[in-house]
N, C-alpha and C. Protein backbone atom coordinates (compact mmCIF):
# COMPACT_ATOMS: atom_id res chain seq x y z
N UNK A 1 60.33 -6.31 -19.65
CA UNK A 1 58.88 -6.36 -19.66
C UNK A 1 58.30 -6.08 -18.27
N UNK A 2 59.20 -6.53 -17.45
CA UNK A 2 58.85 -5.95 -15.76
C UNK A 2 58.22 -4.49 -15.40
N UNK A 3 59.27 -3.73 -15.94
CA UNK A 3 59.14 -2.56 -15.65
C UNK A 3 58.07 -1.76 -16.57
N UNK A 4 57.99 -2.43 -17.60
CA UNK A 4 56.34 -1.80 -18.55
C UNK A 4 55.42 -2.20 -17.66
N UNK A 5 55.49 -3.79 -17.21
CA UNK A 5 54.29 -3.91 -16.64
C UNK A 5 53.71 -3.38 -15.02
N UNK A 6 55.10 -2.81 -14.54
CA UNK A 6 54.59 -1.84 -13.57
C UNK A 6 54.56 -0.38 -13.87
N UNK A 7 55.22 0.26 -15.39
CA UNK A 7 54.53 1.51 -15.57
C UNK A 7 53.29 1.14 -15.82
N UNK A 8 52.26 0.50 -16.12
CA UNK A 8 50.99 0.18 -16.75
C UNK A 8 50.17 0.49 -15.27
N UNK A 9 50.52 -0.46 -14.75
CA UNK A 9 49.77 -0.78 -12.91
C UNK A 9 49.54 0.84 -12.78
N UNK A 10 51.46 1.50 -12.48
CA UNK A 10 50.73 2.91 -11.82
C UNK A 10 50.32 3.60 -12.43
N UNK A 11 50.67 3.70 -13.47
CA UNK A 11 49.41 4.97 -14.33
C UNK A 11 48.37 4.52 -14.36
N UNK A 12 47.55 2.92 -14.27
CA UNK A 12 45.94 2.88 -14.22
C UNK A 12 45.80 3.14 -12.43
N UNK A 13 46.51 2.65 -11.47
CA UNK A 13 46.13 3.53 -10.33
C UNK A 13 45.73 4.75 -10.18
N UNK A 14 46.74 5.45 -10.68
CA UNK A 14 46.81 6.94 -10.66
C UNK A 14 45.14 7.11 -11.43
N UNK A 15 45.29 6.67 -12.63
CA UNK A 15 43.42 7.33 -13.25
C UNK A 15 42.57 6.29 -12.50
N UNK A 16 42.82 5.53 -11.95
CA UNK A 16 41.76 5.12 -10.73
C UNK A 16 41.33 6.16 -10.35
N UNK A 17 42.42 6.44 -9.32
CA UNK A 17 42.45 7.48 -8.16
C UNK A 17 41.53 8.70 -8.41
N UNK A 18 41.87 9.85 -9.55
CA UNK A 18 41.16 10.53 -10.79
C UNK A 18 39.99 10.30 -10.45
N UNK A 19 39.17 8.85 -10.94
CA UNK A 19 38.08 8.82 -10.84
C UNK A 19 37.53 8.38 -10.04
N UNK A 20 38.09 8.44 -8.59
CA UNK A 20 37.70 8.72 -7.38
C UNK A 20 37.18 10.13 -7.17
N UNK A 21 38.57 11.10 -7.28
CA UNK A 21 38.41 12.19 -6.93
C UNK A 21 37.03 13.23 -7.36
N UNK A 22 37.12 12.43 -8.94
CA UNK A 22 35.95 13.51 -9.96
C UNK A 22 34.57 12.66 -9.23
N UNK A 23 34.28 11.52 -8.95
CA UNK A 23 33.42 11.38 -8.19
C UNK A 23 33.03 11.99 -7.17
N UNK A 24 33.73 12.29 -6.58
CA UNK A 24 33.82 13.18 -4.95
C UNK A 24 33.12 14.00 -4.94
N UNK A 25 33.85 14.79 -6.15
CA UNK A 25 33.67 16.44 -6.62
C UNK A 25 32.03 16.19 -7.14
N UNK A 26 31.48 15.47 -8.28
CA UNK A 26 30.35 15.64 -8.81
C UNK A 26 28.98 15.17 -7.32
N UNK A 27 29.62 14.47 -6.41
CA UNK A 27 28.20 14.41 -5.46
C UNK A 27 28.11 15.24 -5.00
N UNK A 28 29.36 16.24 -4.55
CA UNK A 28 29.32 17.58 -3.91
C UNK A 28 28.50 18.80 -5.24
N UNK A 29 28.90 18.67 -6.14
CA UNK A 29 28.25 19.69 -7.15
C UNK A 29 26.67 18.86 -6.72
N UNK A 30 26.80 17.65 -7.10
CA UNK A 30 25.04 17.32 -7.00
C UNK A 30 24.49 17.92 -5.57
N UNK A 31 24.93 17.68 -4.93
CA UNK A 31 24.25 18.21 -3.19
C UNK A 31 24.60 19.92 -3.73
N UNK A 32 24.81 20.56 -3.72
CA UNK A 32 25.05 22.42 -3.68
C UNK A 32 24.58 23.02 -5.18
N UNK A 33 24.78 22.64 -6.18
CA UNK A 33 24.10 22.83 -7.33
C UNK A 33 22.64 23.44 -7.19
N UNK A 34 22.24 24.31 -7.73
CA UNK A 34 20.77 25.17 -7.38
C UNK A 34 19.75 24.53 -8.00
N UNK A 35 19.74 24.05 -9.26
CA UNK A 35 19.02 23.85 -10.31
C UNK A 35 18.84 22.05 -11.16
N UNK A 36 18.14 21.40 -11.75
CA UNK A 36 18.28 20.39 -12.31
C UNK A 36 19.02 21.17 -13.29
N UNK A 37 18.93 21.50 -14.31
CA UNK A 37 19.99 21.62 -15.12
C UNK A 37 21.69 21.88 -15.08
N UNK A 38 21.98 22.20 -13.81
CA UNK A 38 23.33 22.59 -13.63
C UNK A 38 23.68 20.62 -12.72
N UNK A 39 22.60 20.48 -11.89
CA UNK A 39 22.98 18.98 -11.38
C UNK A 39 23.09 18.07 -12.37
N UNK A 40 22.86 18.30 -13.43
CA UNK A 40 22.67 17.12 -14.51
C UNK A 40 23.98 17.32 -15.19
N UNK A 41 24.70 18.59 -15.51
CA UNK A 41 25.73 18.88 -15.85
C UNK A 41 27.07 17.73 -14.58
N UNK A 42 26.66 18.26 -13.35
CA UNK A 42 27.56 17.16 -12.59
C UNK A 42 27.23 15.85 -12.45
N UNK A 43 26.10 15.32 -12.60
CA UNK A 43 26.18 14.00 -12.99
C UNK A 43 26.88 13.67 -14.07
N UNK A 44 26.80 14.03 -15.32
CA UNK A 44 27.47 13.84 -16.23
C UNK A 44 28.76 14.34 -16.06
N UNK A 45 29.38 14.70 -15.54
CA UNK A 45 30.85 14.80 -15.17
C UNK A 45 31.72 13.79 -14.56
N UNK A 46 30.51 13.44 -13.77
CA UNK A 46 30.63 12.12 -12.53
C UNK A 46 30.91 11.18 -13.51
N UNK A 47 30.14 10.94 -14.22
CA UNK A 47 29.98 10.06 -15.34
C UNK A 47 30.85 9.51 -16.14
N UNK A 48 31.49 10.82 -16.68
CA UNK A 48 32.54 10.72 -17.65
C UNK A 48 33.61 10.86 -17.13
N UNK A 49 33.88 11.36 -16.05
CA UNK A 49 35.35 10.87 -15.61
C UNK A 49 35.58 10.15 -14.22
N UNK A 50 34.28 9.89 -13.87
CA UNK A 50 34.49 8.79 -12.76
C UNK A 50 34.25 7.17 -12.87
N UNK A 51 33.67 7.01 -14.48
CA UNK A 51 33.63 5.83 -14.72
C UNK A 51 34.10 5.34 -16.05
N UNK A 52 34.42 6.39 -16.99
CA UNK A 52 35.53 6.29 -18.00
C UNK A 52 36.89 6.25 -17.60
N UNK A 53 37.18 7.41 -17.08
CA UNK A 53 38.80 7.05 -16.65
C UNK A 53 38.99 5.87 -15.76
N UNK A 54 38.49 5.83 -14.92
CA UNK A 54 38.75 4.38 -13.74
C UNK A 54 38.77 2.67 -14.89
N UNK A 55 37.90 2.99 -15.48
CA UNK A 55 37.58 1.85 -16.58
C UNK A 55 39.27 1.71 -17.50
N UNK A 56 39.66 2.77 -18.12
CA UNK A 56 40.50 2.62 -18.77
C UNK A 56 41.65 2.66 -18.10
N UNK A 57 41.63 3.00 -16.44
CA UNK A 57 42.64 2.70 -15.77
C UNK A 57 42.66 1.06 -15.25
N UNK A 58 41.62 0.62 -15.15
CA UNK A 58 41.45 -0.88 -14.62
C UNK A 58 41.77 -1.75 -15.87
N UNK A 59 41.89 -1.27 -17.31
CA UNK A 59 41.88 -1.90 -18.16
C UNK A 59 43.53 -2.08 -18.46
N UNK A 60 44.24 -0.51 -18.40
CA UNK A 60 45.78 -0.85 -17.62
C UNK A 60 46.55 -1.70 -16.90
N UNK A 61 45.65 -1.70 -15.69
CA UNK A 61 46.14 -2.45 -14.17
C UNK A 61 46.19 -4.05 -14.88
N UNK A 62 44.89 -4.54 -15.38
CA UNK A 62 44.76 -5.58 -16.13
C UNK A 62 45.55 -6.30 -16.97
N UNK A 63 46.24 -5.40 -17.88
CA UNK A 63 47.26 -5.44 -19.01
C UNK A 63 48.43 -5.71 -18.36
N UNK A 64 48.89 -4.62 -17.55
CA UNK A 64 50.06 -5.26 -16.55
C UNK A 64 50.02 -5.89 -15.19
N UNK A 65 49.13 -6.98 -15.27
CA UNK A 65 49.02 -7.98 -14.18
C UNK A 65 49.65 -9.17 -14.53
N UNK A 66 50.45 -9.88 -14.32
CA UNK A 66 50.94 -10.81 -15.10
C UNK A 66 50.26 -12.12 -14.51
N UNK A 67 49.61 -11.79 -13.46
CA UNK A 67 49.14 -12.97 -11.99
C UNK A 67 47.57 -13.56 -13.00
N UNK A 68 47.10 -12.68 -13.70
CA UNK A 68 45.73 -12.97 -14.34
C UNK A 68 46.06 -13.81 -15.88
N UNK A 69 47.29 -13.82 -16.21
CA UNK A 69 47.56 -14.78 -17.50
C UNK A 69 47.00 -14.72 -18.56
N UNK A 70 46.72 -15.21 -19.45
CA UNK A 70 45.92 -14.97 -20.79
C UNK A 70 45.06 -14.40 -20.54
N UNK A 71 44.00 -13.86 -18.97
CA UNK A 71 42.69 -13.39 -18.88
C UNK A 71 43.01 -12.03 -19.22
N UNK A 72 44.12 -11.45 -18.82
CA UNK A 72 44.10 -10.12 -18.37
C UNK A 72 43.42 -9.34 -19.43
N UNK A 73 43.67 -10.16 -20.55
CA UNK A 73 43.37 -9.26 -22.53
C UNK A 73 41.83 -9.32 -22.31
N UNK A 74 40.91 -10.51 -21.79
CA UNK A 74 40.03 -10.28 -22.25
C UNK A 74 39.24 -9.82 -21.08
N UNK A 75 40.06 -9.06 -19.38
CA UNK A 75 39.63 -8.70 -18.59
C UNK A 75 39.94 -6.52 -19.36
N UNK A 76 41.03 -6.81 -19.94
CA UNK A 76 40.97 -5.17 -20.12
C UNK A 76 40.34 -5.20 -21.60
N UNK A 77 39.94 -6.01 -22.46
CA UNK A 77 38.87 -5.83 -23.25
C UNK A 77 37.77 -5.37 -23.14
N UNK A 78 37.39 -6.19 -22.03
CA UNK A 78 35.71 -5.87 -21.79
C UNK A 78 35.90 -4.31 -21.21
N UNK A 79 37.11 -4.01 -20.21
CA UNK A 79 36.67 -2.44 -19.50
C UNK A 79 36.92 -1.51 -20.93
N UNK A 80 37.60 -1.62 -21.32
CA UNK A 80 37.88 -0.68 -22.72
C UNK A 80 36.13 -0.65 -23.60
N UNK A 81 35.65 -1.68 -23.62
CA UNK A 81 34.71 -1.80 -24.14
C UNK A 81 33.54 -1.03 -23.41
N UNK A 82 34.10 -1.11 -22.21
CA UNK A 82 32.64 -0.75 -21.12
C UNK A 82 32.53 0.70 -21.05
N UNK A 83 34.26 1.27 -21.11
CA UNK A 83 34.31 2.74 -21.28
C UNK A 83 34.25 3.39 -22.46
N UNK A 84 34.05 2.87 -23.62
CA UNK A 84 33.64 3.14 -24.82
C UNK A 84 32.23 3.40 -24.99
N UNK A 85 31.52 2.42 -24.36
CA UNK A 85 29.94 3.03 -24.37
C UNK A 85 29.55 4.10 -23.71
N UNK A 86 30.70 3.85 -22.65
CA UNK A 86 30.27 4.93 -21.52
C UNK A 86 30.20 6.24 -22.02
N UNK A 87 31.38 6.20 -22.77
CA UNK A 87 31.62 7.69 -23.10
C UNK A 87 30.16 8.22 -24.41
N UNK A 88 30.05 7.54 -25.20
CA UNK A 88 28.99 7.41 -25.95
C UNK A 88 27.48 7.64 -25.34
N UNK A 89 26.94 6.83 -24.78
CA UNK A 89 25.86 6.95 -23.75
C UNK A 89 25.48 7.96 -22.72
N UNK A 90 26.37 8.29 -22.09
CA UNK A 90 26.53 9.42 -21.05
C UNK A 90 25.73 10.70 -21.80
N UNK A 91 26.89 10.81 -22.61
CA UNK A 91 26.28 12.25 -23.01
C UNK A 91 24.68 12.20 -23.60
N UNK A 92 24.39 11.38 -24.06
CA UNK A 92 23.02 11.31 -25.08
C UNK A 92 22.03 10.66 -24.18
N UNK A 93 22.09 10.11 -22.85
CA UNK A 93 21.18 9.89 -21.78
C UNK A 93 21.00 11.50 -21.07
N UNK A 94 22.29 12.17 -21.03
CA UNK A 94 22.08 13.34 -20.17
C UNK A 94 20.94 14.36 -21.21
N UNK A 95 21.37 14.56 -22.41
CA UNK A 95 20.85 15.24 -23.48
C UNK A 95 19.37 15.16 -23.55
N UNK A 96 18.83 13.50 -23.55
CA UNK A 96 17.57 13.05 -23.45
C UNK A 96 17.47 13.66 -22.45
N UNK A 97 17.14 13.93 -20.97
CA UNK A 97 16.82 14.17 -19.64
C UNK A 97 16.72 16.06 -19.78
N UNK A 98 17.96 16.62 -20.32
CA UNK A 98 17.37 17.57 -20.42
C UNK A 98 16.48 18.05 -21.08
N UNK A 99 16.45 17.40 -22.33
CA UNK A 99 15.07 17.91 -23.23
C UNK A 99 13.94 17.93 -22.60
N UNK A 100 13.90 16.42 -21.93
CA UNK A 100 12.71 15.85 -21.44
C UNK A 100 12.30 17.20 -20.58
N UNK A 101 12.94 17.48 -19.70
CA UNK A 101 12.62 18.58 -18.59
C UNK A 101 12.57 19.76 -18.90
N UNK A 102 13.09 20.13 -20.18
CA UNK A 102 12.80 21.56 -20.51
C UNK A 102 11.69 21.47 -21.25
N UNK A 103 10.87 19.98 -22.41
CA UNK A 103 10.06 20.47 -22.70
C UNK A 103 8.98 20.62 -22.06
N UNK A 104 9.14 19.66 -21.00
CA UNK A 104 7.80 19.16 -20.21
C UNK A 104 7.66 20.75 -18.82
N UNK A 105 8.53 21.70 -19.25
CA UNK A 105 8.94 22.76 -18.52
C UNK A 105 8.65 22.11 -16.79
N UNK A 106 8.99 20.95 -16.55
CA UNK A 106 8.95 20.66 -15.07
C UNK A 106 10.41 21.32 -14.19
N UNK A 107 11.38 21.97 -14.97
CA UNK A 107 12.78 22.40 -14.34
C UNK A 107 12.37 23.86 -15.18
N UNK A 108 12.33 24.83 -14.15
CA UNK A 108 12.75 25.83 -14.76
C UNK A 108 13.67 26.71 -14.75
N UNK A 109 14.07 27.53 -14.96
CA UNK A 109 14.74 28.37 -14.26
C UNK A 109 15.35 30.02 -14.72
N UNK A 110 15.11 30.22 -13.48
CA UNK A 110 15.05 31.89 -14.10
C UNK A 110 16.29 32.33 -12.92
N UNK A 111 16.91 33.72 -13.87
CA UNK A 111 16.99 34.47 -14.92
C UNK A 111 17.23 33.88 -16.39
N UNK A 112 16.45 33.62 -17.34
CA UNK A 112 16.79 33.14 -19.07
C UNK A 112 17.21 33.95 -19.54
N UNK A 113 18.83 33.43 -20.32
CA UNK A 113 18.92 34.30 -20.80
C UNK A 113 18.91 34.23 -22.39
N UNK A 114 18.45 33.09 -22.74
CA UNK A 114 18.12 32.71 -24.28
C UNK A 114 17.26 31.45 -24.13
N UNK A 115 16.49 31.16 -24.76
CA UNK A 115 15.35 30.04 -25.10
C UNK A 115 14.97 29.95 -26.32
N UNK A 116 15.42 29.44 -27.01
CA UNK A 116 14.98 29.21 -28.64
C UNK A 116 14.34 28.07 -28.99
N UNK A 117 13.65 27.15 -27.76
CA UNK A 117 12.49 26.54 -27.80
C UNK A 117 11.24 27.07 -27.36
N UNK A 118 11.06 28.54 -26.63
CA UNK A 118 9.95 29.16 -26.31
C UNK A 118 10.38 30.04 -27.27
N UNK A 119 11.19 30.28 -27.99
CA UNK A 119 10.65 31.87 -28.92
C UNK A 119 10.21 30.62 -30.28
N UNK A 120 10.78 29.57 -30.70
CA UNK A 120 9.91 28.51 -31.79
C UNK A 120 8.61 28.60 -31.25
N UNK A 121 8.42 28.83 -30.19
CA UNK A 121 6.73 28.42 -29.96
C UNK A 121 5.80 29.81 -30.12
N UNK A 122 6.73 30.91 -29.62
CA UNK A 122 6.09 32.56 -30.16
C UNK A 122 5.69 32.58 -28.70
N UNK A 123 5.91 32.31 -27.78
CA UNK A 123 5.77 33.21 -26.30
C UNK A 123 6.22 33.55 -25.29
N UNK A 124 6.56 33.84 -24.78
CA UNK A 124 7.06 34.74 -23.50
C UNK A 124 6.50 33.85 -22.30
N UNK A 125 7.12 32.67 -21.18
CA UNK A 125 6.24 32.26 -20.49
C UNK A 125 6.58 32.96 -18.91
N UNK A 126 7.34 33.83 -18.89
CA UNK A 126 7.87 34.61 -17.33
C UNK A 126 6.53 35.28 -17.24
């Protein structure tokens, strides 16, 4: 049981680590990114694999901690739980935000190369 419970540890390190890295990467897309719509794409990247994977890696580390005792179940419960919404939520907060901004046309961006919420409306707004 030793040795499960230190394969557990390093593979949730390792997707720690992961969602370090994809963090890294999405503030850098957020800082150089041209557009709200392409930054919203790296937030949501950030999102989903810098706080889903780390979650289900901490929920690992948890499982094979033997030092935390009966807690560990209901310490990697709750992250399993936490990265379950996450993954759920993420996308459909990002989804909301873009609508919001494309309908309220406060983000625009040109060259378009399809809009099938301005041709529903019948106009041309370039």
């Amino acid at each position: 049981m030793d040795v499960l419970n230190n394969v557990l540890i390093v593979i949730g390190e390792i997707m720690v680590a992961v969602g370090a890295v994809a963090d890294l990467i999405a503030s850098t897309g957020m800082n150089r990114f041209p557009n709200f719509f392409v930054r919203l794409h790296a937030a949501t990247v950030g999102t989903i694999w810098g706080a889903f994977v780390p979650l289900i890696g901490a929920s690992l580390i948890s499982i094979g901690a033997d030092f935390l005792g009966p807690y560990r179940y209901f310490a990697a419960g709750g992250a399993v739980v936490t990265a379950v919404l996450v993954l759920i939520l993420a996308p459909a907060g990002s989804h909301a935000l873009a609508r919001a901004a494309h309908r309220s046309r406060a983000a625009r961006v040109f060259p378009k190369v399809v809009d099938h919420l301005e041709e529903d409306r019948g106009g041309s707004d370039a």
